[in-house]
C-alpha atoms as a PDB file:
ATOM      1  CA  UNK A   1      61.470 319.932  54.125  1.00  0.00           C
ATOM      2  CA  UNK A   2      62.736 322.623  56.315  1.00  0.00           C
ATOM      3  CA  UNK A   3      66.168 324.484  56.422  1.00  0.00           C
ATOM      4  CA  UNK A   4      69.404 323.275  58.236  1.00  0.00           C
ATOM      5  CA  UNK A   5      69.688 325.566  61.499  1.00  0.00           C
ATOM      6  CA  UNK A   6      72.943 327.385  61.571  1.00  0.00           C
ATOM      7  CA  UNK A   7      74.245 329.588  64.326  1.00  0.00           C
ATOM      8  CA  UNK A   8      75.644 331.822  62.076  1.00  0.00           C
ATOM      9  CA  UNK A   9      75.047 332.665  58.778  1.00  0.00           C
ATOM     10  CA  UNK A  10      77.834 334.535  56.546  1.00  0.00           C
ATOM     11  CA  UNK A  11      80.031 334.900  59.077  1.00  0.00           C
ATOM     12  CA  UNK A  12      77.075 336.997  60.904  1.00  0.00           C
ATOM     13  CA  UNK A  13      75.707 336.104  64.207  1.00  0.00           C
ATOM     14  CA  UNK A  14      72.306 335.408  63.962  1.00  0.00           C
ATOM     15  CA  UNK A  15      69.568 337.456  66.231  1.00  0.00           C
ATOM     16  CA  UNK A  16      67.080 334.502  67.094  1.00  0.00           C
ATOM     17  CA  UNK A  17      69.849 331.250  67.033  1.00  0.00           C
ATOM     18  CA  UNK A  18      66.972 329.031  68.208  1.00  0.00           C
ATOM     19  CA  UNK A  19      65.146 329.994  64.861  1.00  0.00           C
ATOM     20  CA  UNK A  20      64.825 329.024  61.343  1.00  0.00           C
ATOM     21  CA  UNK A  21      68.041 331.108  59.090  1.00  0.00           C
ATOM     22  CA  UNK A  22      64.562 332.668  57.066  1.00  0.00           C
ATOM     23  CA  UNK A  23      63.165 333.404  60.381  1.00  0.00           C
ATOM     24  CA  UNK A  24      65.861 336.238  61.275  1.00  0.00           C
ATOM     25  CA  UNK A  25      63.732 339.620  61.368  1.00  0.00           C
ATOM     26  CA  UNK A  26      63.815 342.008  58.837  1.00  0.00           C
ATOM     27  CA  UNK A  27      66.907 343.701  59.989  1.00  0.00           C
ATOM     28  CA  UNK A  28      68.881 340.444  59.535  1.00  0.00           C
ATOM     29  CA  UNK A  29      67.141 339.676  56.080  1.00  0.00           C
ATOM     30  CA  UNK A  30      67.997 343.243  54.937  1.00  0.00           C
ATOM     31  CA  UNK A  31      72.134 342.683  55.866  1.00  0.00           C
ATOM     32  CA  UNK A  32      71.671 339.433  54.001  1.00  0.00           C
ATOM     33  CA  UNK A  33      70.332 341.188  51.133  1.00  0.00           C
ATOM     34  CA  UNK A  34      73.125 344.096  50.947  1.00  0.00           C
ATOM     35  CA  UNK A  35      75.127 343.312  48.482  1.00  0.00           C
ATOM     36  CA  UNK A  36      78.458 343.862  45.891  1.00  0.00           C
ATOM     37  CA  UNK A  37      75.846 346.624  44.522  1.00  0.00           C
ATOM     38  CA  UNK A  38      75.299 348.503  47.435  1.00  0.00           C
ATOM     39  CA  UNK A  39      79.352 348.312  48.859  1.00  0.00           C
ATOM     40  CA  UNK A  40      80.873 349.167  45.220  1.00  0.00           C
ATOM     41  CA  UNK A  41      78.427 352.210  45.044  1.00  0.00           C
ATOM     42  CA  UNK A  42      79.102 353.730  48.482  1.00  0.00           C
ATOM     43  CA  UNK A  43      82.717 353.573  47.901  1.00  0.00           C
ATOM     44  CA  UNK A  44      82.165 354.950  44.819  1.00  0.00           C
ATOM     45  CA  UNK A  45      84.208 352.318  42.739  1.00  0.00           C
ATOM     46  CA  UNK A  46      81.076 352.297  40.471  1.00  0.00           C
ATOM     47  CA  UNK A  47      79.263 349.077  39.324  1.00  0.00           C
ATOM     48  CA  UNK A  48      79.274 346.178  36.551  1.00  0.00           C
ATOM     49  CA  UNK A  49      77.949 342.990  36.158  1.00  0.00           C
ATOM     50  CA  UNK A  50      78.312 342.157  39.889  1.00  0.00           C
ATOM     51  CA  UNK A  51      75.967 341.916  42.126  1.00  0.00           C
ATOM     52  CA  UNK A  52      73.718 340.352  45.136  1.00  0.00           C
ATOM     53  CA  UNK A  53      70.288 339.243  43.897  1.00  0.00           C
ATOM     54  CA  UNK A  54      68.366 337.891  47.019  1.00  0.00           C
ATOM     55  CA  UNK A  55      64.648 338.417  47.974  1.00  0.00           C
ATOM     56  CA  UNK A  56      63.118 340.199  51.739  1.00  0.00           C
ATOM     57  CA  UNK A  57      61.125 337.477  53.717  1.00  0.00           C
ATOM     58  CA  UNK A  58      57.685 336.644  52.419  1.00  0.00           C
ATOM     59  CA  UNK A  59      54.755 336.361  54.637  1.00  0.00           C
ATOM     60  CA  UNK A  60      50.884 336.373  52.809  1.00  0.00           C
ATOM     61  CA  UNK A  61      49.195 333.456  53.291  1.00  0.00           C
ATOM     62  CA  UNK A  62      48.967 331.251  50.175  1.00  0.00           C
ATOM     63  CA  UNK A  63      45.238 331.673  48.201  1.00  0.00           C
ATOM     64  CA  UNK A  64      42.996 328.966  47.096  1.00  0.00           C
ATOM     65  CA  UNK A  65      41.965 329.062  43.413  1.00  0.00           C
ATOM     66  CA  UNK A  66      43.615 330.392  39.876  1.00  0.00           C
ATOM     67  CA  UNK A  67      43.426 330.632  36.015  1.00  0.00           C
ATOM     68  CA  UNK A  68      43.932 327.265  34.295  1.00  0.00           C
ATOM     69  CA  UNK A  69      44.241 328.770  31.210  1.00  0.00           C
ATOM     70  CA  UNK A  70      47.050 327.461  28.500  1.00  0.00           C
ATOM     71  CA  UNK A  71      49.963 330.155  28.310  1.00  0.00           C
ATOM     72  CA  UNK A  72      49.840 332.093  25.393  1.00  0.00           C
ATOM     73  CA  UNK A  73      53.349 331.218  22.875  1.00  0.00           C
ATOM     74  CA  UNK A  74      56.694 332.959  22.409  1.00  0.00           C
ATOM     75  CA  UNK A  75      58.616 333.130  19.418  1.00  0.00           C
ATOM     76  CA  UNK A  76      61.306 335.233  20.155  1.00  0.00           C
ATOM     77  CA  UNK A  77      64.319 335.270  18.072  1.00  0.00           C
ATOM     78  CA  UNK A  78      68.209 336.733  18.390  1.00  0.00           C
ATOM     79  CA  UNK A  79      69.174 339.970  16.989  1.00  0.00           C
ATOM     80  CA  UNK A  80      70.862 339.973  13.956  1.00  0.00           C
ATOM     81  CA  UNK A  81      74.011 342.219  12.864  1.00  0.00           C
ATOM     82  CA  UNK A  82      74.818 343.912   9.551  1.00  0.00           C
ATOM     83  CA  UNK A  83      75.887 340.526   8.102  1.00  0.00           C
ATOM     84  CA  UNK A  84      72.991 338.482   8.953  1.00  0.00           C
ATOM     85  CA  UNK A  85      74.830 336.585  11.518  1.00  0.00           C
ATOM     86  CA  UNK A  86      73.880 336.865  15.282  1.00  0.00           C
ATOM     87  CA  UNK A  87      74.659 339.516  17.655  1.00  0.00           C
ATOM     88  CA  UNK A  88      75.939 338.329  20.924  1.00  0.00           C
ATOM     89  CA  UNK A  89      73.839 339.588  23.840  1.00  0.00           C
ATOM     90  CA  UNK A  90      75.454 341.360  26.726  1.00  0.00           C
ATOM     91  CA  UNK A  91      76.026 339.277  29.356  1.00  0.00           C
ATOM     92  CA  UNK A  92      73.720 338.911  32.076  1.00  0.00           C
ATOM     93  CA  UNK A  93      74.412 340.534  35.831  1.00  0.00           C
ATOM     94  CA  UNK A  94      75.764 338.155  38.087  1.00  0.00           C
ATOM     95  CA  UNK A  95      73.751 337.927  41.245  1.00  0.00           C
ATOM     96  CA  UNK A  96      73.497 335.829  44.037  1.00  0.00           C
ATOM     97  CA  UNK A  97      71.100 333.116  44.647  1.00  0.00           C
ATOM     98  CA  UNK A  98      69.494 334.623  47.671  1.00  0.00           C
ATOM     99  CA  UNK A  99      67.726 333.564  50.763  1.00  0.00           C
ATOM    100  CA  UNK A 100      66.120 330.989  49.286  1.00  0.00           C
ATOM    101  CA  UNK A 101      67.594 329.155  46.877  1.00  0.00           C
ATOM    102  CA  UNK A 102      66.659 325.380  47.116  1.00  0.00           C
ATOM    103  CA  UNK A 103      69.863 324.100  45.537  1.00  0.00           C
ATOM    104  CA  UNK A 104      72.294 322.967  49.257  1.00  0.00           C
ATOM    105  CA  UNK A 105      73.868 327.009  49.081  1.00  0.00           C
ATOM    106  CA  UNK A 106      71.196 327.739  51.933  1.00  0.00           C
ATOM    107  CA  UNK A 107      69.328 324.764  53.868  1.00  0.00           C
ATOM    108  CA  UNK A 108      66.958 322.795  51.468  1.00  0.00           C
ATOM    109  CA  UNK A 109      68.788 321.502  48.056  1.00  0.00           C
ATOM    110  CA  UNK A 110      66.117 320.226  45.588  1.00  0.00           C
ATOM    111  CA  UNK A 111      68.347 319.923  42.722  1.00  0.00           C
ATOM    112  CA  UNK A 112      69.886 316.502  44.295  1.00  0.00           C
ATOM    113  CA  UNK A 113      65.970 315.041  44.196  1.00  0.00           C
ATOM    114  CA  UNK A 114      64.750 312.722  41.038  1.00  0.00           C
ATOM    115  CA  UNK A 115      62.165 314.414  39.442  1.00  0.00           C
ATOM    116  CA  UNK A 116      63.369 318.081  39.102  1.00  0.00           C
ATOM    117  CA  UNK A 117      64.296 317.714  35.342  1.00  0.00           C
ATOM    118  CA  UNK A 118      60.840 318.945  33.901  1.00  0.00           C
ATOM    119  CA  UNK A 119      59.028 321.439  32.382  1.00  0.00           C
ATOM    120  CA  UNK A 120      56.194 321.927  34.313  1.00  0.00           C
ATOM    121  CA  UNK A 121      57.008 323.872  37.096  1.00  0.00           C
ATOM    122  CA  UNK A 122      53.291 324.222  39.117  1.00  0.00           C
ATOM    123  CA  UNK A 123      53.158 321.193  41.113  1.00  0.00           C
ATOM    124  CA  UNK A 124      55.301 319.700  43.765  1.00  0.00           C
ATOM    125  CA  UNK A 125      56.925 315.953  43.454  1.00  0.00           C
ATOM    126  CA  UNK A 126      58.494 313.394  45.220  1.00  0.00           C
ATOM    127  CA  UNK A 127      56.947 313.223  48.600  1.00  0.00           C
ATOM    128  CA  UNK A 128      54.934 316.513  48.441  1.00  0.00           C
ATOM    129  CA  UNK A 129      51.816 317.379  45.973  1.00  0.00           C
ATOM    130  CA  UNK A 130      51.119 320.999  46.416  1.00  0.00           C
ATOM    131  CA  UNK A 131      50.042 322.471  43.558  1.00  0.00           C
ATOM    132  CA  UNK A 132      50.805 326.469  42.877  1.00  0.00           C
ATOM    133  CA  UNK A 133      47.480 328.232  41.219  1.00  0.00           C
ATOM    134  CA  UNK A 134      47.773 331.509  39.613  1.00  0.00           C
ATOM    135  CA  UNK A 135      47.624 333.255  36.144  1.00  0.00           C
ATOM    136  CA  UNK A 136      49.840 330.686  33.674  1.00  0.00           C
ATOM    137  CA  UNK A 137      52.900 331.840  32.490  1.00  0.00           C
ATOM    138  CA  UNK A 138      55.815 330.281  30.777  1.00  0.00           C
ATOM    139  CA  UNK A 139      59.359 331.349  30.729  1.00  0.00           C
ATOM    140  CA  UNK A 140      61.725 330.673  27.423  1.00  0.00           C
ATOM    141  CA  UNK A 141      65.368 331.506  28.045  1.00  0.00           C
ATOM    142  CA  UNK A 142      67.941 331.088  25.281  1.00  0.00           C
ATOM    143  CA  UNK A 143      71.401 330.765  26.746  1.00  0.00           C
ATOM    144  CA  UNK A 144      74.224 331.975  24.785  1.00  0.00           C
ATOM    145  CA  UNK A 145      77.967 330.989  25.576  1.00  0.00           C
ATOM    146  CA  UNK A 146      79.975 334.650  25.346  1.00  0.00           C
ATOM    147  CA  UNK A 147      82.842 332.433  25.229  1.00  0.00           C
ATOM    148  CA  UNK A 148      82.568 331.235  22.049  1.00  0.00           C
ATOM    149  CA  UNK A 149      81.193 334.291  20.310  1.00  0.00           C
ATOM    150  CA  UNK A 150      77.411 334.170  21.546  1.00  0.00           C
ATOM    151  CA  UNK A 151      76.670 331.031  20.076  1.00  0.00           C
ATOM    152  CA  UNK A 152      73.527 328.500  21.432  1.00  0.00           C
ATOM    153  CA  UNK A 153      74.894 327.169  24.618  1.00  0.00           C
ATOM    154  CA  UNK A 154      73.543 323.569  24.237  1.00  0.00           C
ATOM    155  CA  UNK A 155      73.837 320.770  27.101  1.00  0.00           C
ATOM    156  CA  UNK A 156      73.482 324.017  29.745  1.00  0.00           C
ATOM    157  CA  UNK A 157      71.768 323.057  32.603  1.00  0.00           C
ATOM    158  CA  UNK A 158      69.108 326.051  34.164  1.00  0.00           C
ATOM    159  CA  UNK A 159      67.436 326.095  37.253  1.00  0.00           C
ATOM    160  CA  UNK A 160      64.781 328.691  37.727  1.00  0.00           C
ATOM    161  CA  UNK A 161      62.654 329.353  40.807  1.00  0.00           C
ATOM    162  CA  UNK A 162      60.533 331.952  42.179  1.00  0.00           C
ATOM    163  CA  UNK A 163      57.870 332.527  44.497  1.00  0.00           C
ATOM    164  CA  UNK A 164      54.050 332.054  44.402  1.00  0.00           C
ATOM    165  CA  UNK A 165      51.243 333.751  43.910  1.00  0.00           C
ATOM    166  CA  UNK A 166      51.047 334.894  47.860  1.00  0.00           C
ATOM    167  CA  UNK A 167      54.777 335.741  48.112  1.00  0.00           C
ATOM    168  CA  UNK A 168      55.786 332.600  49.468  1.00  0.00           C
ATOM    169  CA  UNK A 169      58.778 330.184  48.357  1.00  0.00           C
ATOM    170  CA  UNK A 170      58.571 326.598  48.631  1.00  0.00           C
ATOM    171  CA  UNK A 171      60.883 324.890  51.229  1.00  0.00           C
ATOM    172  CA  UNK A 172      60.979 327.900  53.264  1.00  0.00           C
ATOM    173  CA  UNK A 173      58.148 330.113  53.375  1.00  0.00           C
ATOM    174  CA  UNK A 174      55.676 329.644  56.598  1.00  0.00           C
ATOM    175  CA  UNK A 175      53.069 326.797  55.499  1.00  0.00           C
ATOM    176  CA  UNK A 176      54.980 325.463  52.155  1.00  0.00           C
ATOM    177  CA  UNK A 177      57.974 323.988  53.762  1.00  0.00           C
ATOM    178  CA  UNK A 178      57.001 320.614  52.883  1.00  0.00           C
ATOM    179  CA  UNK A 179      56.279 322.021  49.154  1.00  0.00           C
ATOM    180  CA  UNK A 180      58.609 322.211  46.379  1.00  0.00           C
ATOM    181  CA  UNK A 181      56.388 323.879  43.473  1.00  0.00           C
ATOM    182  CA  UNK A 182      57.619 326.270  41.469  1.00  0.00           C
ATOM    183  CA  UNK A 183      61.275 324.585  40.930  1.00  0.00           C
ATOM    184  CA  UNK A 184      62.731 322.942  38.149  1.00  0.00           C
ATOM    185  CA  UNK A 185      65.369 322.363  35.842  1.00  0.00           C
ATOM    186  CA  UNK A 186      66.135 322.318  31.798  1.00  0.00           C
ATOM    187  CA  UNK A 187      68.955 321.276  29.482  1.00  0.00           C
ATOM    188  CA  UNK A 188      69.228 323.436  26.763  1.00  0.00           C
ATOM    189  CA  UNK A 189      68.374 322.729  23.161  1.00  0.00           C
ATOM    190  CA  UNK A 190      70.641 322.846  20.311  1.00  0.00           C
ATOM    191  CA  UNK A 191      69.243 326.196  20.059  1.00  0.00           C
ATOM    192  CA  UNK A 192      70.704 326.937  23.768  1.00  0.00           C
ATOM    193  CA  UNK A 193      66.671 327.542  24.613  1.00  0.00           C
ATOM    194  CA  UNK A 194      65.361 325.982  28.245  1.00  0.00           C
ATOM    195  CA  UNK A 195      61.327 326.631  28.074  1.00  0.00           C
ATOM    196  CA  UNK A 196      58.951 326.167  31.467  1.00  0.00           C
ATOM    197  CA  UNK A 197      55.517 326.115  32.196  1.00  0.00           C
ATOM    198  CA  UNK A 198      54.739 328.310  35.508  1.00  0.00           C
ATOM    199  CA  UNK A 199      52.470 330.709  37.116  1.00  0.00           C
ATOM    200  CA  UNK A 200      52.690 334.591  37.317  1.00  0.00           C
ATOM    201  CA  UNK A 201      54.984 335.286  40.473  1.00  0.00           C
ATOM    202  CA  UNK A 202      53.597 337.881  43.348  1.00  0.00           C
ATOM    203  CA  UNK A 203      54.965 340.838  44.575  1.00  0.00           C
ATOM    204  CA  UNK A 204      56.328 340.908  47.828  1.00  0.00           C
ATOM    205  CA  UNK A 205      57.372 343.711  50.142  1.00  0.00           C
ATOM    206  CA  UNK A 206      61.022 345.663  49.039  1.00  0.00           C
ATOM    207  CA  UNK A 207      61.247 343.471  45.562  1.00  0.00           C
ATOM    208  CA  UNK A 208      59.937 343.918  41.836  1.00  0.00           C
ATOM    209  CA  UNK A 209      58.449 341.057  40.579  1.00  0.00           C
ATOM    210  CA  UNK A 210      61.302 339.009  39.486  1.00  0.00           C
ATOM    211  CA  UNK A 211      62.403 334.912  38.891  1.00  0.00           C
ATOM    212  CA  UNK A 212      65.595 333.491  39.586  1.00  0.00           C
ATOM    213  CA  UNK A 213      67.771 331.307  37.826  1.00  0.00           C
ATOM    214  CA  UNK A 214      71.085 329.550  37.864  1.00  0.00           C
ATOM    215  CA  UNK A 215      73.289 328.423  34.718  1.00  0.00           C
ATOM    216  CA  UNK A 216      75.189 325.258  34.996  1.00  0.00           C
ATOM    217  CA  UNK A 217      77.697 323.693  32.374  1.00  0.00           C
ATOM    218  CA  UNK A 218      75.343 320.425  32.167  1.00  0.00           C
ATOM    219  CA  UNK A 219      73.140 318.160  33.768  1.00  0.00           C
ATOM    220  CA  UNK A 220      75.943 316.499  36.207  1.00  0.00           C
ATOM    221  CA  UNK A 221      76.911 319.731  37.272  1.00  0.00           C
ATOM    222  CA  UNK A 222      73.821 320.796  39.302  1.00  0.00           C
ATOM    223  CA  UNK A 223      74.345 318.878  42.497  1.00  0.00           C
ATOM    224  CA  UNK A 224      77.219 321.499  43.283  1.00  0.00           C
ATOM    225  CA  UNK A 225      75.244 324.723  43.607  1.00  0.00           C
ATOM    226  CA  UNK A 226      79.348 326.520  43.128  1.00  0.00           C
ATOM    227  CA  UNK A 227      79.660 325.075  39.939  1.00  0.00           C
ATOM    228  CA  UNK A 228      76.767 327.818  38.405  1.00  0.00           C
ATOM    229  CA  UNK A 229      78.523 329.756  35.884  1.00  0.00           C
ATOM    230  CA  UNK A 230      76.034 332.330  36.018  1.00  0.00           C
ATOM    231  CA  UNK A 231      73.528 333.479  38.422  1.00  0.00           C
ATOM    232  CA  UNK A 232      70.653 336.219  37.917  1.00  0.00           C
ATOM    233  CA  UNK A 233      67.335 337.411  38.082  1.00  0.00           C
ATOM    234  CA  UNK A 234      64.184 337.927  35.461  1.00  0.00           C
ATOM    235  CA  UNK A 235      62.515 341.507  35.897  1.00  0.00           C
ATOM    236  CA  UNK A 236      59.016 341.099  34.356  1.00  0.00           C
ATOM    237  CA  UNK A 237      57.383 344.705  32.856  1.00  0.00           C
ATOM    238  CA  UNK A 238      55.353 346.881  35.078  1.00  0.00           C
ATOM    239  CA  UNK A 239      52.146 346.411  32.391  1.00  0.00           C
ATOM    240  CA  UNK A 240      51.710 342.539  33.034  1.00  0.00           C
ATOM    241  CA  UNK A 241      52.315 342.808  36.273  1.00  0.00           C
ATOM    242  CA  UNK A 242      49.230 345.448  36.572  1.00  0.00           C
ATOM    243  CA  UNK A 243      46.756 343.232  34.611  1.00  0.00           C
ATOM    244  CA  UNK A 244      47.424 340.066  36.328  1.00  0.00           C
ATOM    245  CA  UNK A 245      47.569 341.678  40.143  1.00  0.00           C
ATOM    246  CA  UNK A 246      43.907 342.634  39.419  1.00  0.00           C
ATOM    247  CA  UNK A 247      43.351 339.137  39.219  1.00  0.00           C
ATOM    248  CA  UNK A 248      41.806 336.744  42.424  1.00  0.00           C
ATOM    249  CA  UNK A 249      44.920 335.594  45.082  1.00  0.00           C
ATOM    250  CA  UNK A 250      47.051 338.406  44.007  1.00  0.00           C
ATOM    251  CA  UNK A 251      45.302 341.152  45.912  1.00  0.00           C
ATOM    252  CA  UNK A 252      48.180 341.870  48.273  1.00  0.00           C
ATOM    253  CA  UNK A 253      50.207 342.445  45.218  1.00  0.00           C
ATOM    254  CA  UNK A 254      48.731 345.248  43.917  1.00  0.00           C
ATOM    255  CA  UNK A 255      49.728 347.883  46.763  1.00  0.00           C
ATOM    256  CA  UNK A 256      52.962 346.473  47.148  1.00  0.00           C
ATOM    257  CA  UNK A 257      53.671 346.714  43.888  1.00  0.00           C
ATOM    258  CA  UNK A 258      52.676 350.511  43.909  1.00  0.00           C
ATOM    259  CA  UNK A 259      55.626 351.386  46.179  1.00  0.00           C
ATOM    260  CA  UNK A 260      57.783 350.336  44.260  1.00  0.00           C
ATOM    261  CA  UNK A 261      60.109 351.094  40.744  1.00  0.00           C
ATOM    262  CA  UNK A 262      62.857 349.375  38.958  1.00  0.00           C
ATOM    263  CA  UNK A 263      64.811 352.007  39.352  1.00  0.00           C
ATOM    264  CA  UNK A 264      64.377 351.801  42.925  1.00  0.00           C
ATOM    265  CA  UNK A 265      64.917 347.902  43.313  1.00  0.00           C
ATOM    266  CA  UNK A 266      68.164 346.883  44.997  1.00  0.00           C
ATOM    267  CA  UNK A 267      68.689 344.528  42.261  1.00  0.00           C
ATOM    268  CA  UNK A 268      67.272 346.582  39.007  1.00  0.00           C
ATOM    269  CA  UNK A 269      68.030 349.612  40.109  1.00  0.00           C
ATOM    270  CA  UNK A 270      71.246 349.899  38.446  1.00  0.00           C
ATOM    271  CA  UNK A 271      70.137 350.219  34.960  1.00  0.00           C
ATOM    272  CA  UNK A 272      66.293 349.595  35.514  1.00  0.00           C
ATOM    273  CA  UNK A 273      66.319 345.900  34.908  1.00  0.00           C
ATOM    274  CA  UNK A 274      67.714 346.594  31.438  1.00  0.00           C
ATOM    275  CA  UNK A 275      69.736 343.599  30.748  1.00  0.00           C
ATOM    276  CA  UNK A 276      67.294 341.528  32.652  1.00  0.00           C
ATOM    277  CA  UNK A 277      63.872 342.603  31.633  1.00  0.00           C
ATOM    278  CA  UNK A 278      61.843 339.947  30.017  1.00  0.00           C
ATOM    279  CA  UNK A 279      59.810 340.340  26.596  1.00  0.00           C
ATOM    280  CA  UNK A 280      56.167 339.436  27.382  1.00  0.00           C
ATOM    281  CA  UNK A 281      53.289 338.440  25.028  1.00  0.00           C
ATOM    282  CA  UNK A 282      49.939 337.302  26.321  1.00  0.00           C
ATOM    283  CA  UNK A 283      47.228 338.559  28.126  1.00  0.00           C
ATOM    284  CA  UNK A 284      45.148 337.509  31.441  1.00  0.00           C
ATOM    285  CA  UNK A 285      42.838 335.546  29.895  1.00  0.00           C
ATOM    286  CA  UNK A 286      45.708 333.383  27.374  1.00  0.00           C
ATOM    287  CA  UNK A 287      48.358 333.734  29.880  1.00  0.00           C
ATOM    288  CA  UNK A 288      51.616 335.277  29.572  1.00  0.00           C
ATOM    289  CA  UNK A 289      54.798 333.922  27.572  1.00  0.00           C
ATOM    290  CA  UNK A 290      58.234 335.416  28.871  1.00  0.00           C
ATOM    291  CA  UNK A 291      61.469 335.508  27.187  1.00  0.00           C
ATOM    292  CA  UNK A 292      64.841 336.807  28.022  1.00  0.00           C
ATOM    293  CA  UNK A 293      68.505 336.358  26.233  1.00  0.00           C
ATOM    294  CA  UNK A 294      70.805 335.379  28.745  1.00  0.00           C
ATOM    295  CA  UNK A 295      75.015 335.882  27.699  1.00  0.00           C
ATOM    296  CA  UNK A 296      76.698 333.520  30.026  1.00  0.00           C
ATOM    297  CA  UNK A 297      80.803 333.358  29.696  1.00  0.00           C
ATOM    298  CA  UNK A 298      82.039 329.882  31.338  1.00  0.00           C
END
């Protein structure tokens, strides 16, 4: 699958109009990336919970072999307030989907395919049968409705992606355009928890290692990538990112990563990933199990 070829994108002109919208330059990828962040700071209006959450374009080739080793568990639980009963969690930065988002907002929309309701994020379906190798990871998110005090947001839809362990994204990236790993969608429990099986995500040049994800009302809704009622980004802790960039495939990662800082990301910068830093358990060997508490308000 490749992207839909636009002439412009944004309302910008696009440099190379023969090429790919991915295939822009760095220049172009950079504007794209800008976002409500970066204009509320330099006029000085401050910032909140708004902001663009996009990615700068992948290039390292894809490797060849990786850990098959069960993901450690997770048992994370809510906080709990004087009372006993929960304490709502802040709610989550909006961002935008990015440059390559796989759900019809850019090009490519996997979410209208049968098959991407599941758990098990690592191999491609449908036509394709790529499989993603790297250290295993899962991701539990538990989705809480700020609406109705921070309690479980049951029947919410969430579709998480994020790149591989060479930096690349499925349906765009050079070489995985036919691929559609690493994509994938939950409905949330009655506990308002979504829980996927993955791989440790790369670290690209100008981002920290991070995984998107989109929040949907339900099931119908995620054909109609504007009906999201949240969109954001997980920032995963320098530590883990350390141990597993040691590992085979995710040699490039390991100087990239050493440029960079969450306070220094255009997406984490703000508060250093705060409200979007996951809690990790887990080790190399086991795998890693990643949890974050997500306030939406619908």
């Amino acid at each position: 699958m490749t992207a839909q070829h636009h002439p412009a994108y944004q309302g910008r002109p696009l440099p190379n109009p023969d090429e790919e919208i991915f295939d822009q330059g760095l220049g172009f990828d950079l504007g794209t990336l800008m976002g409500r962040r970066q204009l509320l700071r330099a006029f000085g209006i401050g910032t909140a919970a708004l902001g663009l959450a996009a990615c700068t374009s992948p290039s390292s080739p894809t490797g060849s072999s990786g850990s098959t080793a069960s993901p450690a568990s997770s048992g994370s639980s809510a906080p709990s307030g004087a009372s006993g009963s929960p304490v709502a969690p802040a709610e989550i930065p909006d961002e935008t989907a990015g440059p390559y988002p796989g759900d019809g907002s850019n090009g490519p929309d996997v979410l209208e395919q049968s098959g991407i309701i599941r758990s098990d994020i690592r191999s491609s379906f449908g036509d394709a049968s790529g499989i993603a190798e790297g250290v295993p990871m899962t991701l539990e998110l538990s989705i809480k409705d700020l609406a109705d005090g921070g309690a479980a947001f049951a029947g919410a839809a969430v579709y998480i992606w994020h790149c591989d362990r060479a930096g690349l994204y499925s349906m765009y990236s050079g070489g995985v355009t036919e691929e559609n790993y690493l994509r994938g969608v939950q409905i949330a429990d009655s506990a308002g928890k979504v829980r996927f099986t993955s791989i440790f995500p790369a670290c690209y040049p100008g981002r920290w290692p991070h995984i998107h994800f989109e929040v949907y009302p339900g099931e119908a809704a995620i054909t109609d990538s504007t009906k999201a009622v949240a969109t954001s980004q997980v920032a995963i802790p320098k530590e883990y990112c350390d141990a597993v960039y040691r590992e085979k495939g995710y040699e490039a990662s390991i100087t990239t990563l050493a440029r960079l800082t969450l306070e220094s990301d255009m997406i984490f910068g703000d508060d250093a990933g705060a409200k979007q830093l996951a809690t990790v358990t887990g080790d190399v060997s086991r795998g890693y199990a990643l949890s974050l508490s997500v306030g939406v308000n619908p």
